[in-house]
N, C-alpha and C. Protein backbone atom coordinates (compact mmCIF):
# COMPACT_ATOMS: atom_id res chain seq x y z
N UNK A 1 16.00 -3.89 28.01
CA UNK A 1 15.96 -3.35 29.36
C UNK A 1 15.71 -1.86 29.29
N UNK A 2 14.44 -1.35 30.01
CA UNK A 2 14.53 -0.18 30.07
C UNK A 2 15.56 1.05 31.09
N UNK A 3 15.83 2.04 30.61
CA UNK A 3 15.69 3.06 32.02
C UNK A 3 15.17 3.46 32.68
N UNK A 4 15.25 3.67 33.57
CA UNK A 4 14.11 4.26 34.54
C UNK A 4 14.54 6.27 34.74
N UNK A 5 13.70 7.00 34.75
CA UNK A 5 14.31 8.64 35.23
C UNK A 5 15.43 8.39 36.23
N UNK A 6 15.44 7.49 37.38
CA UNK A 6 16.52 8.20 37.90
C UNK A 6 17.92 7.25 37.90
N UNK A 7 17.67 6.26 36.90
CA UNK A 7 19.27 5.69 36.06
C UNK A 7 19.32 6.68 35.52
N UNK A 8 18.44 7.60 34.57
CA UNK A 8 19.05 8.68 33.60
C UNK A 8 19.62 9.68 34.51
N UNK A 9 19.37 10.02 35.69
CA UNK A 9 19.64 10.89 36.20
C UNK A 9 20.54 11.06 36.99
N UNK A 10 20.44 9.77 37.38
CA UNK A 10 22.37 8.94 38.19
C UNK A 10 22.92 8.94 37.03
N UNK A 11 22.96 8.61 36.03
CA UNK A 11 24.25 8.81 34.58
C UNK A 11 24.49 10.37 34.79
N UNK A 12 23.47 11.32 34.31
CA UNK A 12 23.38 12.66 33.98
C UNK A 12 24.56 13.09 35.41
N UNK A 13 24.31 12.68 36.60
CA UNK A 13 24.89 13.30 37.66
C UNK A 13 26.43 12.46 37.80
N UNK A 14 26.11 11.84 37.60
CA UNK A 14 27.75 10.61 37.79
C UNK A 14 28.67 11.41 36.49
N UNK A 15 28.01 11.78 35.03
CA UNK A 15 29.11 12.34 34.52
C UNK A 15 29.62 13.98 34.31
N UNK A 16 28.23 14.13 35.04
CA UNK A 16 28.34 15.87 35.83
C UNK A 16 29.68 16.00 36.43
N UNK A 17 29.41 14.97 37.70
CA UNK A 17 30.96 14.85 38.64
C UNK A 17 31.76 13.90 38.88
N UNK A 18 31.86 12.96 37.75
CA UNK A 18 33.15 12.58 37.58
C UNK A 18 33.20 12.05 38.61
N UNK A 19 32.13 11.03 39.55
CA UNK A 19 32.44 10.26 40.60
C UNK A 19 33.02 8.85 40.11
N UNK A 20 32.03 8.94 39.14
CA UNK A 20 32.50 7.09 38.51
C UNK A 20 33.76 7.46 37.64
N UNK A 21 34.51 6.33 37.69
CA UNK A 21 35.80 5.61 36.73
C UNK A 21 34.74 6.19 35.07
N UNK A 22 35.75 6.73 34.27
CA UNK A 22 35.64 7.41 33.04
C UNK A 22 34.33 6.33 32.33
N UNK A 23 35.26 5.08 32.36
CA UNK A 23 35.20 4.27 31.61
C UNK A 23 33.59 3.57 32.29
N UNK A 24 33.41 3.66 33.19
CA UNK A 24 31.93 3.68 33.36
C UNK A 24 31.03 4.48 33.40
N UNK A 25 31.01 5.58 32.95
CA UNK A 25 30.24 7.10 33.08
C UNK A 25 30.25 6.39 31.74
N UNK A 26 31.21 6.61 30.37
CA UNK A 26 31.42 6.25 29.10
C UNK A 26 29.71 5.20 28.57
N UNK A 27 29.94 4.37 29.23
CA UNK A 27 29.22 2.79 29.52
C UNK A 27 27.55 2.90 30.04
N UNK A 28 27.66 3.66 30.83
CA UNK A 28 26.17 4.19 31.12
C UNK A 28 25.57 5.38 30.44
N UNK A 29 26.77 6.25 29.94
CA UNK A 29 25.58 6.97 28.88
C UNK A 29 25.68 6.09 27.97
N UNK A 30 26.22 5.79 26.83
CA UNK A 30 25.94 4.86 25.68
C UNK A 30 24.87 3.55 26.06
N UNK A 31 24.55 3.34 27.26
CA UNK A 31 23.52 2.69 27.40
C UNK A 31 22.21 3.01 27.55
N UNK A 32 22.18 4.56 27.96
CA UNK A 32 20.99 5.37 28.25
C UNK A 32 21.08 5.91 26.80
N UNK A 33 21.64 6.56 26.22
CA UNK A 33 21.14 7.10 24.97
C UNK A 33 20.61 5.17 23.71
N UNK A 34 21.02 4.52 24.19
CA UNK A 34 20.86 3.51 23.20
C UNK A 34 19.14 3.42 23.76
N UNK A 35 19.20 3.51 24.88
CA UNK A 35 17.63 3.24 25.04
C UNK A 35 16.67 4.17 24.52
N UNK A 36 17.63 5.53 24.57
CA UNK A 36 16.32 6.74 24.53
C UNK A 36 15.74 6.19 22.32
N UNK A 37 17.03 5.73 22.14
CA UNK A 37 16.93 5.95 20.73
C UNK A 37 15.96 4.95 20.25
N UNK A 38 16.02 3.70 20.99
CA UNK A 38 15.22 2.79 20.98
C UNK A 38 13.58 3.12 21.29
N UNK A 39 13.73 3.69 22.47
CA UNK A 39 12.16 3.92 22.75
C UNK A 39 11.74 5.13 21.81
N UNK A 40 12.55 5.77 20.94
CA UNK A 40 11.85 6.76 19.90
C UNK A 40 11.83 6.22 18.72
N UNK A 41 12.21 5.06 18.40
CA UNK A 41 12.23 3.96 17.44
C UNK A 41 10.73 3.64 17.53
N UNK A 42 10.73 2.81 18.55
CA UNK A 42 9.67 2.12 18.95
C UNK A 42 8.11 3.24 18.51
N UNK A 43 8.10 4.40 19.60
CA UNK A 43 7.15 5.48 19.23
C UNK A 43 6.80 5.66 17.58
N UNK A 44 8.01 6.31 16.87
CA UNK A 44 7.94 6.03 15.71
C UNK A 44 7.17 4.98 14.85
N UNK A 45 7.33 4.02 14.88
CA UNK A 45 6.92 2.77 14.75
C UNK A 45 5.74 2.30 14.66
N UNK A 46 4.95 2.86 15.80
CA UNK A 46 3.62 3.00 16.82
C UNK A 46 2.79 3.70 16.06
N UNK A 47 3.72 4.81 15.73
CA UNK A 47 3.01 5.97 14.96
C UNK A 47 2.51 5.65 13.45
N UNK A 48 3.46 4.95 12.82
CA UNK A 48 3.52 4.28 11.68
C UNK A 48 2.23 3.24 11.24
N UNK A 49 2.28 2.49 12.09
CA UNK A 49 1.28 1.81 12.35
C UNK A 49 0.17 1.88 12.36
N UNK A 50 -0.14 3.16 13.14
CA UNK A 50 -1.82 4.19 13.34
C UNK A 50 -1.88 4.89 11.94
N UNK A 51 -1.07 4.96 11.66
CA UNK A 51 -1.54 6.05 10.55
C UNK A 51 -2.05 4.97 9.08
N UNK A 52 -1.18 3.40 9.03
CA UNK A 52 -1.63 2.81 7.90
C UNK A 52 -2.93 2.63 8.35
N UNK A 53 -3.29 1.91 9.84
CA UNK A 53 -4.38 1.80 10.10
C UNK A 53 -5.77 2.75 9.51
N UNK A 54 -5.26 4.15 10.13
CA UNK A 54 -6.39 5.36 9.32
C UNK A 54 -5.99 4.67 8.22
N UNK A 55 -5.10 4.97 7.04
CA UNK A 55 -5.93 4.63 6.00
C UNK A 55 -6.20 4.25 5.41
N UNK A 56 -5.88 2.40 6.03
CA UNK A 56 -6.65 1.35 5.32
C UNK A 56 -8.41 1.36 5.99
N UNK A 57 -8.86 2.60 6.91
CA UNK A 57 -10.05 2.43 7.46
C UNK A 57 -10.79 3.49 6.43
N UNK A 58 -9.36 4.65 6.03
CA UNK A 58 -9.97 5.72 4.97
C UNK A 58 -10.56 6.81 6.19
N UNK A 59 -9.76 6.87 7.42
CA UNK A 59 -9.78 7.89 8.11
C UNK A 59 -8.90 9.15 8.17
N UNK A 60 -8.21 8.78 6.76
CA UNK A 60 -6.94 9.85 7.38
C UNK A 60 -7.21 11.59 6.16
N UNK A 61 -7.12 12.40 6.32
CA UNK A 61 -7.36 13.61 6.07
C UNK A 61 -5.95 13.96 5.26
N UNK A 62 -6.47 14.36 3.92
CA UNK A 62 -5.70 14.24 2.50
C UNK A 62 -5.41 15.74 3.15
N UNK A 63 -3.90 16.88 2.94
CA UNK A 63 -3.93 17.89 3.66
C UNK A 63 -3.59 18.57 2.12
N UNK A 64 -4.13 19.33 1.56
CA UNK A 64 -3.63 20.35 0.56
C UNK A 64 -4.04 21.79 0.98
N UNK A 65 -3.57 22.35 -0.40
CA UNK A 65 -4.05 24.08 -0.08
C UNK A 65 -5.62 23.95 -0.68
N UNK A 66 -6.20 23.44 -0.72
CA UNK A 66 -7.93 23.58 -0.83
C UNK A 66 -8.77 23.26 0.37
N UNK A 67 -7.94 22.18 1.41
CA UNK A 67 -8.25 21.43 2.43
C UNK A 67 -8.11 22.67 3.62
N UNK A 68 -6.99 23.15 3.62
CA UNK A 68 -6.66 24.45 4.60
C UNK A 68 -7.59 25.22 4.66
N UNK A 69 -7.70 25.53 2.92
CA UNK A 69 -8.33 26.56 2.90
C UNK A 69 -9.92 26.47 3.34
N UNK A 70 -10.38 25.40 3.34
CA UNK A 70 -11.92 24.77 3.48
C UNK A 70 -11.79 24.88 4.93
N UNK A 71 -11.45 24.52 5.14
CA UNK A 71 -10.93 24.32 6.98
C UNK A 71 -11.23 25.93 7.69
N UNK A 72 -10.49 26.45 7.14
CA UNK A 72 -10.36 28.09 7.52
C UNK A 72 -11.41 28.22 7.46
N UNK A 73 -12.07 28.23 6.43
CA UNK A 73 -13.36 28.72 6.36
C UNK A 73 -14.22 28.28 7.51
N UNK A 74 -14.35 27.27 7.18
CA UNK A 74 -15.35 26.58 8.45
C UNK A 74 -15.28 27.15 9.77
N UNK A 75 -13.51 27.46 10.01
CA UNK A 75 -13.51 27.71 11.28
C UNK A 75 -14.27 29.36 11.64
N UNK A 76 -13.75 29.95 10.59
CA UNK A 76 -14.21 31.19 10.46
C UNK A 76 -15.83 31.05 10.54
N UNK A 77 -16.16 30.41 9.73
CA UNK A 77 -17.83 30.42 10.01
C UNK A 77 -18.16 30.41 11.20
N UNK A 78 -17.84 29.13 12.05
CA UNK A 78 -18.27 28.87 13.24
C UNK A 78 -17.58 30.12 14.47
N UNK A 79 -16.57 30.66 14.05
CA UNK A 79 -16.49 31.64 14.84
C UNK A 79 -17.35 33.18 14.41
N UNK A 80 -17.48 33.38 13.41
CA UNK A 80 -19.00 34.58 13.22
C UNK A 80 -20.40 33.96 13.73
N UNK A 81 -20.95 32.54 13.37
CA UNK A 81 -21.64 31.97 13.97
C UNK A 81 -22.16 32.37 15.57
N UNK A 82 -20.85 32.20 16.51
CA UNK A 82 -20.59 32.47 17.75
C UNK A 82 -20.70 33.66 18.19
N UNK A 83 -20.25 34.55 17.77
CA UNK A 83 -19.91 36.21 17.76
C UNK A 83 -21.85 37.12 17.55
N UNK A 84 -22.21 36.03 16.62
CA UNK A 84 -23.98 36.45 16.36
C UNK A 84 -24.53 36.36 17.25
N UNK A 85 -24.59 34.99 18.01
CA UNK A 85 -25.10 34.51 19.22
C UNK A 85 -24.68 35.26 20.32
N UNK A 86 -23.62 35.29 20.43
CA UNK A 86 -22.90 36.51 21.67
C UNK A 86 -23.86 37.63 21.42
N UNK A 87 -23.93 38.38 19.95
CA UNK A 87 -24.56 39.40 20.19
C UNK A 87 -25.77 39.59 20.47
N UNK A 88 -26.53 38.77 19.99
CA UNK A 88 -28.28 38.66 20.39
C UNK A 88 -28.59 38.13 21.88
N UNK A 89 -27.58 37.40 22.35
CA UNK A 89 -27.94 37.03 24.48
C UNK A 89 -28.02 38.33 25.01
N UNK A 90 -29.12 38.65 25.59
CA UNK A 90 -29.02 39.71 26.69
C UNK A 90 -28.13 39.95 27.50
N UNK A 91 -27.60 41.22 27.58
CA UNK A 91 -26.64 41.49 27.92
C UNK A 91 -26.54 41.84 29.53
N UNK A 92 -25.70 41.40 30.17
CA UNK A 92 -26.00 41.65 32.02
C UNK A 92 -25.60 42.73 32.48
C-alpha cells in the first residue's frame, strides 16, 4: 500500500500536534517511513537493473583518471572550438 503526500502530511501534522492518541501518531509514522524505505528500495533496485542492462549492452562508461581526463579535454576543445566561432561572426 502506498502513501499518498497528504497521508504523509496528515502523519507529519497529527504528530506536530498531538491531536491523535500517542499510540496512533506512533503507528502512522512507522507506517509512512516503512513505505518511504520501501519505495527507495524499490528505486534502488530499478537502478540496479539499468545499469546491468548498460552493461550487458556494453553501454556503460568505464570512469578512471584517463577517462576524466579525456573528457576534459574534449570539453575544453569544444569550448575553444566555440569561442573561435564567436570570434570570427560579425559583430553587431
Amino acid at each position: 500500500m502506498q502513501t499518498t503526500p497528504d497521508e504523509r502530511a496528515f502523519a507529519s501534522e497529527a504528530a506536530e500536534s498531538e491531536t491523535q492518541p500517542p499510540s496512533e501518531i506512533q503507528s502512522l509514522a512507522e507506517f509512512v517511513e516503512g513505505q518511504d524505505r520501501e519505495r527507495r528500495r524499490v528505486e534502488f533496485k530499478a537502478s540496479l537493473d539499468e545499469a546491468r542492462a548498460l552493461m550487458a549492452r556494453g553501454e556503460l562508461l568505464t570512469i578512471t583518471r584517463e577517462t576524466v581526463w579525456k573528457l576534459a579535454e574534449q570539453v575544453n576543445a569544444r569550448a575553444r572550438e566555440r569561442l573561435r566561432t564567436q570570434a570570427a561572426a560579425p559583430q553587431h
